[in-house]
Structure formats: C-alpha cells, structure tokens
Protein backbone atom coordinates (compact mmCIF):
# COMPACT_ATOMS: atom_id res chain seq x y z
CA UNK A 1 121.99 64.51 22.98
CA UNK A 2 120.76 61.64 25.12
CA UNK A 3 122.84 62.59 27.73
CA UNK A 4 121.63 66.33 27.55
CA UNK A 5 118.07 65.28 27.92
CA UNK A 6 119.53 63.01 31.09
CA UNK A 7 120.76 66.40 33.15
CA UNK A 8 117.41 68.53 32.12
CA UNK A 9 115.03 65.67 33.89
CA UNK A 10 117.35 65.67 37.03
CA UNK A 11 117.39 69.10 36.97
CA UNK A 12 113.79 69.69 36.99
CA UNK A 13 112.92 67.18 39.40
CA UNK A 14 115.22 68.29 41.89
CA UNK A 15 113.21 71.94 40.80
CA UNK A 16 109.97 70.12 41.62
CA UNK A 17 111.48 69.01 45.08
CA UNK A 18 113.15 71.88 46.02
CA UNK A 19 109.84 74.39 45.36
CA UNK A 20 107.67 71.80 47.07
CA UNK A 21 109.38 72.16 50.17
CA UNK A 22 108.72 74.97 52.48
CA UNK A 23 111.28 77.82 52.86
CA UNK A 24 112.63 78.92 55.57
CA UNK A 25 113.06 82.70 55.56
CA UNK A 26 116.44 82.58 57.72
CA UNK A 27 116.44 86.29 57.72
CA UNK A 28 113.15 86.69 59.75
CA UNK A 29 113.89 83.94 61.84
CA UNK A 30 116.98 85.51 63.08
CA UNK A 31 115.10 89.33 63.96
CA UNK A 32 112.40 87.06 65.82
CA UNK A 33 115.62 85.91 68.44
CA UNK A 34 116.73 89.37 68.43
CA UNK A 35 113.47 90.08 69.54
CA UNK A 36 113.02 87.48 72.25
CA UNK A 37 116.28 88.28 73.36
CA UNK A 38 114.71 92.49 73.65
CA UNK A 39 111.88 91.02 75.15
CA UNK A 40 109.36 92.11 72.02
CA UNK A 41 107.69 88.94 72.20
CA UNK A 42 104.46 90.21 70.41
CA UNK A 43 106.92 91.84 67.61
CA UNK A 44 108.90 87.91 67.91
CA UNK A 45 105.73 85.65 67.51
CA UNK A 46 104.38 87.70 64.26
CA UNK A 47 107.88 86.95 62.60
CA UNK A 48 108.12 82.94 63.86
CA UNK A 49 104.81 82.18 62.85
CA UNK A 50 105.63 83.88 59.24
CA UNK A 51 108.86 81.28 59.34
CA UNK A 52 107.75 77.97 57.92
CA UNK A 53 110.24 75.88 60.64
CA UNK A 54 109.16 72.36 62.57
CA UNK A 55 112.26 72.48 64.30
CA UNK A 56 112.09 71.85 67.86
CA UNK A 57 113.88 75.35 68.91
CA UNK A 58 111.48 77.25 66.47
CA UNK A 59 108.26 75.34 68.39
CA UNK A 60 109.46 76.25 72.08
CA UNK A 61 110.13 80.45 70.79
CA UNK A 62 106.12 80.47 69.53
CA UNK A 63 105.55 78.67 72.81
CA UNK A 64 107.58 81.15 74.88
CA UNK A 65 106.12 83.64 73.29
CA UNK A 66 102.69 82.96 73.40
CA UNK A 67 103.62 82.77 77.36
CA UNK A 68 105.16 86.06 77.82
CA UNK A 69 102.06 87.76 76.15
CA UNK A 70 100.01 85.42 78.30
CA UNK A 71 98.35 83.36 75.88
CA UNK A 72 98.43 79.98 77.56
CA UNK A 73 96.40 78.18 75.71
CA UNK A 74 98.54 78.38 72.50
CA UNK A 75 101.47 77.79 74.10
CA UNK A 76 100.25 74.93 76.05
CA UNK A 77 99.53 73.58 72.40
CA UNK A 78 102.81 74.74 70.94
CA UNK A 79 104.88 72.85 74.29
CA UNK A 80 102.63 69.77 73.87
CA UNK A 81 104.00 69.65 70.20
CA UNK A 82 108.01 69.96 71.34
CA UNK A 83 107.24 67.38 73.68
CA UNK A 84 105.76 65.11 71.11
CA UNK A 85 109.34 65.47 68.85
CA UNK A 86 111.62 65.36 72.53
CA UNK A 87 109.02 63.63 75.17
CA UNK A 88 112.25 64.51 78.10
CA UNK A 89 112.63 68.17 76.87
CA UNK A 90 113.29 69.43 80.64
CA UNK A 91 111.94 73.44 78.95
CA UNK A 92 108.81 72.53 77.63
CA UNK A 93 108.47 70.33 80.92
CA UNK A 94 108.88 73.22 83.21
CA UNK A 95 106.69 75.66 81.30
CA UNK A 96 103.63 73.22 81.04
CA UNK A 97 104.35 73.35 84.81
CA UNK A 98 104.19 77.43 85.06
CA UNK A 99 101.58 76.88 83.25
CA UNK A 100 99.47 75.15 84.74
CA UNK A 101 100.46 77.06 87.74
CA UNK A 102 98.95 80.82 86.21
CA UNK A 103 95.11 78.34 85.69
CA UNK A 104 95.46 77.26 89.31
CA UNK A 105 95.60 73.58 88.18
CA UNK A 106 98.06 72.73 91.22
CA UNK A 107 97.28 68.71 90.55
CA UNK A 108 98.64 69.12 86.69
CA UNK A 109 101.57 71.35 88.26
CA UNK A 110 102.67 68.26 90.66
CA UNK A 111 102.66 65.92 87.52
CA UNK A 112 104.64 68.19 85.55
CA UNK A 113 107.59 67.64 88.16
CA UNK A 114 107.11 64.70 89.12
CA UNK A 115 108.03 63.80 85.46
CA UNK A 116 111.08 66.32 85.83
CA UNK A 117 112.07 64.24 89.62
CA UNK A 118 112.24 60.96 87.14
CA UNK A 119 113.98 62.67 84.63
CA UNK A 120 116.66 63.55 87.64
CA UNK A 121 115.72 62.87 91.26
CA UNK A 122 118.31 64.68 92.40
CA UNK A 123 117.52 68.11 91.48
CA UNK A 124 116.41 69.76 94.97
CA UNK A 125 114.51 72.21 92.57
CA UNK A 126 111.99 70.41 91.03
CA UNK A 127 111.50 68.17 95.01
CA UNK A 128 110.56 72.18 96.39
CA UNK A 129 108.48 73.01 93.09
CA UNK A 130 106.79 69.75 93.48
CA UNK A 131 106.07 70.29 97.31
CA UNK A 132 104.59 74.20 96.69
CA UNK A 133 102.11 73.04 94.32
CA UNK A 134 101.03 70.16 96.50
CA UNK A 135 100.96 72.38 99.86
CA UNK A 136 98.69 74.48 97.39
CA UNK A 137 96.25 71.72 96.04
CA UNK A 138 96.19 70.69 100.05
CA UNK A 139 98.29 67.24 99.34
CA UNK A 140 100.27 68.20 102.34
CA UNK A 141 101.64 64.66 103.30
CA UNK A 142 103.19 64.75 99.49
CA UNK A 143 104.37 68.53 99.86
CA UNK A 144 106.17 67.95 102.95
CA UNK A 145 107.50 64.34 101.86
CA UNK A 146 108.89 66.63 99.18
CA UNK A 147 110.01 68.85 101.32
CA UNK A 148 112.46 67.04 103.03
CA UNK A 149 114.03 65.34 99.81
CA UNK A 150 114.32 69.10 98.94
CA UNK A 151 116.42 70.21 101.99
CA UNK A 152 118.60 66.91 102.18
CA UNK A 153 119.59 67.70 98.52
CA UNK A 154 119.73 71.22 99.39
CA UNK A 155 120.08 72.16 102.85
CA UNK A 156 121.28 75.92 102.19
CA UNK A 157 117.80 76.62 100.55
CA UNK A 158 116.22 79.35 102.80
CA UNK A 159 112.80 78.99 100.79
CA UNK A 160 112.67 75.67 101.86
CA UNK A 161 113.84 75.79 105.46
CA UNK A 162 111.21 79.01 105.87
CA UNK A 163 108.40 76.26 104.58
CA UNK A 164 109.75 73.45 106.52
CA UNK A 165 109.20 75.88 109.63
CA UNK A 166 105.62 76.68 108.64
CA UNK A 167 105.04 73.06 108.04
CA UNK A 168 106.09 72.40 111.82
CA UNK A 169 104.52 75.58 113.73
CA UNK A 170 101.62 73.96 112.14
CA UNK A 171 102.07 70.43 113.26
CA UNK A 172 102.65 72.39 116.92
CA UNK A 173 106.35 70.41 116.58
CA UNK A 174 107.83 74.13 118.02
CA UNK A 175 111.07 72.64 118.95
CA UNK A 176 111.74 71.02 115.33
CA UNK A 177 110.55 74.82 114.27
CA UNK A 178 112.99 76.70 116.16
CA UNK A 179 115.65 74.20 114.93
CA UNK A 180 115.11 75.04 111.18
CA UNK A 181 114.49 78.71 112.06
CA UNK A 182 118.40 78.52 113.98
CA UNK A 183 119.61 76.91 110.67
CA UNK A 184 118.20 79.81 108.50
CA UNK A 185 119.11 82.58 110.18
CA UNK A 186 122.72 81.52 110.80
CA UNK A 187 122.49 81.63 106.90
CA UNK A 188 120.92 84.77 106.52
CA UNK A 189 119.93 86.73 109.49
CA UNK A 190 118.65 89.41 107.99
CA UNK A 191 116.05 86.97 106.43
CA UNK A 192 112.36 89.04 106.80
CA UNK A 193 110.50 86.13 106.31
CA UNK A 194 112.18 83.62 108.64
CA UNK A 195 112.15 86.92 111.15
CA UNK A 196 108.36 87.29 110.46
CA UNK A 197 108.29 83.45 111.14
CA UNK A 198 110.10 83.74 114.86
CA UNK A 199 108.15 86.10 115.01
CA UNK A 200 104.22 84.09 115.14
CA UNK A 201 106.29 80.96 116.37
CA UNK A 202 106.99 83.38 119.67
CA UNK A 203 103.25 84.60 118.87
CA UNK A 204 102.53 81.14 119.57
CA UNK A 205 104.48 80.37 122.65
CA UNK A 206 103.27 83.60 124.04
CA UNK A 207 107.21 85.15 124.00
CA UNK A 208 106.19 88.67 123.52
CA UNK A 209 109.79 90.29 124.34
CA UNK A 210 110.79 87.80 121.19
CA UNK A 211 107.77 89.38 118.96
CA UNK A 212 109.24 92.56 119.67
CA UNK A 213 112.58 91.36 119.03
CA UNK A 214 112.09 89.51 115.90
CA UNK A 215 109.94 92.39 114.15
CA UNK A 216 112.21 95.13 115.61
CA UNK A 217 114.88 93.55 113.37
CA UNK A 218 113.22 93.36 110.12
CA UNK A 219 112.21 97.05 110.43
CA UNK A 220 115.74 98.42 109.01
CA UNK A 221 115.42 95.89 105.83
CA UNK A 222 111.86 97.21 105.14
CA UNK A 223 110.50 99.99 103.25
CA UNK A 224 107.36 99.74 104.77
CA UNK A 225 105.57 97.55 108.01
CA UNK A 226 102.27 95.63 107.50
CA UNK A 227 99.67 96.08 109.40
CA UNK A 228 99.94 92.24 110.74
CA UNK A 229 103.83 93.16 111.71
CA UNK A 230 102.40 95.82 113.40
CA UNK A 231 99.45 93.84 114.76
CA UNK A 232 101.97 91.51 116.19
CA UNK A 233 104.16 94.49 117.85
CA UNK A 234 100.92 96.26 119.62
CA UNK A 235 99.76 92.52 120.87
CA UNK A 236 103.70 92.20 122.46
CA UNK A 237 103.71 95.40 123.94
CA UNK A 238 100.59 95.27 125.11
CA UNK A 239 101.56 91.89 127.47
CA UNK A 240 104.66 93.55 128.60
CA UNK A 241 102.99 96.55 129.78
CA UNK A 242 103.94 99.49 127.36
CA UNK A 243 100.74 100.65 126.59
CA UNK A 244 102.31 103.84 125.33
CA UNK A 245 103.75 101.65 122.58
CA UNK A 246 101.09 98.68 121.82
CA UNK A 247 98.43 102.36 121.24
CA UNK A 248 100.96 103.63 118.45
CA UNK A 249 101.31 100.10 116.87
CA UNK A 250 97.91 99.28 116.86
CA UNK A 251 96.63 102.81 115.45
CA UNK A 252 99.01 102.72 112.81
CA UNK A 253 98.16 99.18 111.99
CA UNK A 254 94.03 99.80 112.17
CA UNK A 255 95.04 102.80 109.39
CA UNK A 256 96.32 100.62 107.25
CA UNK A 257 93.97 97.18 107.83
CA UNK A 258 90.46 97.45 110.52
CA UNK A 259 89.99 94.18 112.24
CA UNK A 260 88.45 93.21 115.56
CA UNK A 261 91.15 91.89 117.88
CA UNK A 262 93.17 95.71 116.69
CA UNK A 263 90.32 97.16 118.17
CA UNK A 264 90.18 94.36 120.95
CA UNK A 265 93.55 95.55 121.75
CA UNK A 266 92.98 98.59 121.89
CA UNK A 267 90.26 98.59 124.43
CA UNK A 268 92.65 96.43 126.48
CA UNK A 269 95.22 99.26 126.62
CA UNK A 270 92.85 101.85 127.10
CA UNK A 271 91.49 100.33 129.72
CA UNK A 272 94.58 99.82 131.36
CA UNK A 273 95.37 103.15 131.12
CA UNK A 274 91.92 104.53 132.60
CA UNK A 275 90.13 106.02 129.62
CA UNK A 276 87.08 103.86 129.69
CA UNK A 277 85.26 106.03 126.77
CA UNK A 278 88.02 105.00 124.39
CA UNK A 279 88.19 101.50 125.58
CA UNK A 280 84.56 100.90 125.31
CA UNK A 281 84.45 102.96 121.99
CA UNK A 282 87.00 99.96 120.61
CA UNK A 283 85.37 97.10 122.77
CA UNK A 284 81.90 97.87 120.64
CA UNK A 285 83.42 98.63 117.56
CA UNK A 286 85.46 95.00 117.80
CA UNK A 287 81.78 93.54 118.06
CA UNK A 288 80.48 95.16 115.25
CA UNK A 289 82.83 93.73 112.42
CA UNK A 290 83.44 90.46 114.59
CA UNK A 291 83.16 87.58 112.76
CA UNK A 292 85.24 85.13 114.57
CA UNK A 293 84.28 82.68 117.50
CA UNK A 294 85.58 85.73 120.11
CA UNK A 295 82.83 87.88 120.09
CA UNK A 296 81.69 86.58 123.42
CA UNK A 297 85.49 87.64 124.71
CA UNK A 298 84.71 90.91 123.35
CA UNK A 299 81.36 91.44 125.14
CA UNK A 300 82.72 90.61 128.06
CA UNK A 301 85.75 92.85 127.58
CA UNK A 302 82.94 95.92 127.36
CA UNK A 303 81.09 94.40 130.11
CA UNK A 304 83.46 94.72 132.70
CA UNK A 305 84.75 98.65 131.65
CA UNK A 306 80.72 99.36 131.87
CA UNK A 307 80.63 97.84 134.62
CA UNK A 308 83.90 99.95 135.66
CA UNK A 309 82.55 102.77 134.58
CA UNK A 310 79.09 102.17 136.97
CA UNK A 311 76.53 102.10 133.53
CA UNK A 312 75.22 98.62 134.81
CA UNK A 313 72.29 98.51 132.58
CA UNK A 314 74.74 98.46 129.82
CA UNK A 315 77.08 95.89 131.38
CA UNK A 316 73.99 93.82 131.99
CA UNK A 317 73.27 93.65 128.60
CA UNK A 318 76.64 93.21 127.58
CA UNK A 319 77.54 90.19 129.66
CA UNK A 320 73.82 88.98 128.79
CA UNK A 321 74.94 88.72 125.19
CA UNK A 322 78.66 87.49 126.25
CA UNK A 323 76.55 84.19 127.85
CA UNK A 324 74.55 83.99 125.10
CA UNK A 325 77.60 83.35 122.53
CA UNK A 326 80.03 81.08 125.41
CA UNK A 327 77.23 80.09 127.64
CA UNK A 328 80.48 80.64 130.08
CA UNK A 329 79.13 79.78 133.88
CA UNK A 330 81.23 82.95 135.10
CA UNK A 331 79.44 84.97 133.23
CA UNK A 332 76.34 84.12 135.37
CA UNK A 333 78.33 84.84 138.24
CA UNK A 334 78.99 88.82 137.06
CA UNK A 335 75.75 89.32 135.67
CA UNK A 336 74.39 87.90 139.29
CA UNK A 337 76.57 90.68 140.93
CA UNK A 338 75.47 93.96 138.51
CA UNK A 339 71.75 92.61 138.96
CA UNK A 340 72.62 92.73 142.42
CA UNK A 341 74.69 96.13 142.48
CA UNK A 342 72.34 98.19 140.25
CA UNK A 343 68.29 96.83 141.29
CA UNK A 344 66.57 97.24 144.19
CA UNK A 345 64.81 94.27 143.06
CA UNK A 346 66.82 91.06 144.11
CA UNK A 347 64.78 88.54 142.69
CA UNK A 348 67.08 88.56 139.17
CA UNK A 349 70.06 88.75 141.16
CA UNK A 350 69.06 85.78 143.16
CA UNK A 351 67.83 83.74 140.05
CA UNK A 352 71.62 84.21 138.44
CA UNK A 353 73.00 83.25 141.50
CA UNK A 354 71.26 80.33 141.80
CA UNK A 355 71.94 79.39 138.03
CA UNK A 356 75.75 79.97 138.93
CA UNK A 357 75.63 77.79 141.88
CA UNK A 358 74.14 75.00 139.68
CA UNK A 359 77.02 75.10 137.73
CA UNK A 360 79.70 73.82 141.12
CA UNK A 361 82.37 76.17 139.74
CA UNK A 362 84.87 74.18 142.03
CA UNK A 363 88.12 76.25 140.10
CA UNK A 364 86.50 79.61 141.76
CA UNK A 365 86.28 79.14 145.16
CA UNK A 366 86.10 82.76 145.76
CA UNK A 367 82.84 83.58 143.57
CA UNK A 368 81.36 80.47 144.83
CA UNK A 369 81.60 81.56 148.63
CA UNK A 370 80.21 84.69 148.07
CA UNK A 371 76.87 83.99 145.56
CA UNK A 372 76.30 81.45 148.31
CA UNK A 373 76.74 84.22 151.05
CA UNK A 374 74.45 86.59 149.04
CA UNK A 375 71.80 83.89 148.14
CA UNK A 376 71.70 83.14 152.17
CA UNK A 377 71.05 87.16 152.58
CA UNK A 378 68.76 87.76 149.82
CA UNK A 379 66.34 84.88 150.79
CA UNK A 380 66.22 86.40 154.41
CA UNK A 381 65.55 89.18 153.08
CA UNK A 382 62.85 88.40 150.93
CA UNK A 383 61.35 86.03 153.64
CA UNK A 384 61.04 88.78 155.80
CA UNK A 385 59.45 91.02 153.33
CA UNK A 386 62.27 93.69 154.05
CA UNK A 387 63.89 96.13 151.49
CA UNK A 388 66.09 93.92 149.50
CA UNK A 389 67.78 97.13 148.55
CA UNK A 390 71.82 96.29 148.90
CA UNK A 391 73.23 98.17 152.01
C-alpha cells in the first residue's frame, strides 16, 4: 500500500512538470519550414509564433521572416535575441548587417562586419562588405583599406577590382586604374561595368576612339543603352569628327534623359555642320536648364554662332552674360570686336578694347596686336571728329 501511494506522488508530480512546461506543437513547426523553404514567409511567421520554441533555429526563422516581409524592426529584435544565446552566430551577424543596410545606417553596417572580420579575417567577403558600407557612409580611407585586404584574399573578385578602379580614377592614379581594369577584363571581358569604367577612365584622358570602343562592346550584352552610354558615344564622336554619328547618339540619349552639355553637344555638331538655327536652338536651350559652373561656356558657345550668323545684337548680349558668369578677359576681346562690327558708334567698342588691353593677355598675341591696332584707329578717328563708321 505504502509503496502504491509512493508511484501515485511521482506520478503526479512529474504530471505537474510536464503540463507546466510549454509544448511544442512539432507538427506546425515543421509546415512553418516547408513554408520558408516555398518562400510563404507571412503563411511561416503565423505558424512559428503559434510554436512555443526558444531554440536558437526557431528565433532566426521569426527573424528571417519578419525580414522577408520587411518588418525590420521585429527582426532586428528577434536577431538581437539569437545573438544573446550564440553572441558569434555568423547568420544573425550578417542580417543585423542587411539590416541596417535597408535604414541607411552605413556606420552600424561597418560594425556588423567588422565583428564578422574578427570572427575570421580571412574571409575576402565580409573585407568588400565592410569597404561598400564605408565608401557609402564616406569613410573612404577605411573602405579602400578594406578594399585591398579584399582583393589580396580574393584577387578574382570582379566587384572588387571594378571598385578598386573607381577608387583610383578618383584619386587621378590612371595608370594604377588601367592596371586593375587589364586584370578584370582578362577575367571577364565581356564585363559591362568594367567596359562602362574604360569607358569614363578614356572620358577622362580625353581617348575618344577608346569611348567608342569600350561602349561599342557592351552594346551586344545589353538589352538596352543609357542615356549616359550614349552621352559618352555622341561626346566621342563628336571629337573625332562624325557628326553624323555624335547627332544620332545624342538625340537618342536627350529622349531618354534632357541635360545641358546633350544639348551643348549638340549645338557643337550643328554648328559644325552649318545649321546655325539648330545649333543656337540647343546652345539656348543648354542655358536654360544649366545648373552647373558652364553656363558661361554655353553663352559663349551661342555667342559666337550669333555672331556667325551676323545677329550681333544678340551675340552682344550673349557674350555680355558669358563675362558676367567667367569674367574671362577674351571675352572682352569679342565683345570689343561685335561692338565694333555692328555700331557706328565706336566709343563701346573702344571702351572694351581698352578693358581687354588692361588685362596684358600675353598668351594671345594675335588679339592683342589687333585691339591695339583698332584702339590707335578709333582714337584718330574720334580726334578728328570723322565717321567712326568701320570701312
């Protein structure tokens, strides 16, 4: 009897322990990986949270789900708890990282791998994640630092030699850029980005038959062409003289993106060509939506196919405004000359002359002999009281 009443007070109290734990509906838990594994992650997160688990695989699905449906606040919470059970959990590392990435928190981004770099320093991965989000939150002595321990660890990584090549066209080290470009392309020379990168770096050293080149190539791995690609193209063509070409870049490219140095370009080839009504018809519209520091190179650009085109009032006020945005002492010099062509009054033309003169262009010997050969003739002139009208 005693020994009856021994067995019915073990067997309750193991009852007592066994309903006060929670249970873990195994059944659920398994359609919630089925799910993840369909990509239902909505569907998956309703049947984990209904699972009482605390393991450390259940915590990082509701955190990976709460991701995919882009709820990154919960699963910032839910990957902060994993890490508190596994504080090296390389997973929940990485995803804090992403992230932080999707709130634009690039500093909380770099600490998430720099933990993952002392976890193992020699994963290039985590050297090149640590070095974008750097570059992005402008620590670019870190990102490029980065950078390098990246390629050394990794030196086939064309995402890494295309930003090692950015990193030097911006330092103006071209040389060290055209090495890392070789290196890429012998790797993959169908590569459009490292293409689209010879292509500026030749932007840059003013290598137009390379533009063309370099562009040209990318073309049959493209479904479509930017308007900077073709930007790029019309600019090339347009310094080696196929005007033909640079007009059918650069009127694709304004269709698809309207900027002022298109329609700079434009009135460059047009006025190459001879159709000054076109050319000045780009030249003004470049000045209307200009909003970089070369307005004053666009004034002058419709000065001079005014002045071309003999409507010297309007060149006048053209190159007036030109010298008004560079104060450029050649300007002077050209608005000296259409005061000069177009009044019968010299008195302006004089006065810019003078103002030129002041200026002792020494690098335009040229314009310098002749306002001083036109001053001398306009004072006798006027000293004589004679017509100052220009034979």
């Amino acid at each position: 009897m005693k020994y009856n009443v021994i067995i019915f007070l073990v067997f309750n109290t193991l009852s007592f322990i066994a309903l006060g734990q929670p249970k873990v509906d195994e059944h659920k838990c398994k359609e919630a990986k089925e799910d993840i594994a369909n990509y239902q992650f909505a569907q998956a997160l309703k049947g984990l949270l209904s699972c009482e688990h605390d393991s450390l695989e259940h915590i990082k699905d509701i955190a990976l789900c709460y991701y995919k449906i882009g709820q990154f606040v919960q699963a910032e919470s839910y990957y902060k708890k994993a890490l508190s059970q596994a504080k090296e959990d390389i997973t929940a590392i990485n995803q804090l990282a992403n992230i932080y990435a999707k709130k634009t928190d690039y500093q909380q981004c770099v600490l998430q791998y720099e933990k993952l770099i002392a976890i193992d320093s020699n994963n290039g991965y985590y050297h090149k994640q640590l070095a974008i989000y750097a570059k992005r939150g402008n620590k670019l002595g870190l990102a490029f630092k980065h950078l390098g321990i990246a390629y050394h660890l990794n030196p086939s990584d064309l995402s890494v030699i295309h930003m090692l090549t950015i990193f030097y066209i911006g330092l103006d080290e071209f040389d060290m850029a055209k090495e890392y470009l070789k290196k890429g392309l012998t790797l993959d020379s169908t590569h459009i980005q490292l293409l689209l990168v010879k292509a500026k770096l030749a932007y840059a050293q003013k290598d137009y038959a390379a533009i063309v080149h370099a562009i040209t190539k990318c073309l049959p791995y493209q479904n479509d062409t930017s308007a900077y690609q073709l930007k790029l193209l019309g600019i090339a063509y347009f310094h080696l003289d196929d005007h033909v070409r640079s007009i059918e870049c650069l009127t694709k490219a304004i269709d698809l993106q309207e900027t002022e140095v298109i329609h700079y370009y434009l009135g460059l080839n047009f006025k190459a060509t001879g159709l000054l009504d076109e050319s000045t018809f780009h030249f003004e519209k470049a000045i209307n939506i200009g909003i970089t520091d070369h307005i004053a190179t666009y004034y002058s650009a419709l000065a001079t196919v005014l002045e071309e085109n003999e409507d010297y009032q309007a060149s006048i006020k053209a190159y007036q405004a030109a010298y008004n945005y560079s104060q450029n002492k050649v300007i002077l010099f050209h608005l000296a000359r259409n005061y000069d062509t177009y009044y019968a009054d010299k008195e302006p033309a004089l006065a810019y002359y003078k103002m030129y003169l002041s200026h002792n262009d020494t690098g335009n010997k040229e314009l310098m002999n002749y306002s001083q050969y036109r001053v001398s003739e306009i004072r006798e002139l006027l000293h004589f009281g004679m017509d100052s009208t220009r034979l």
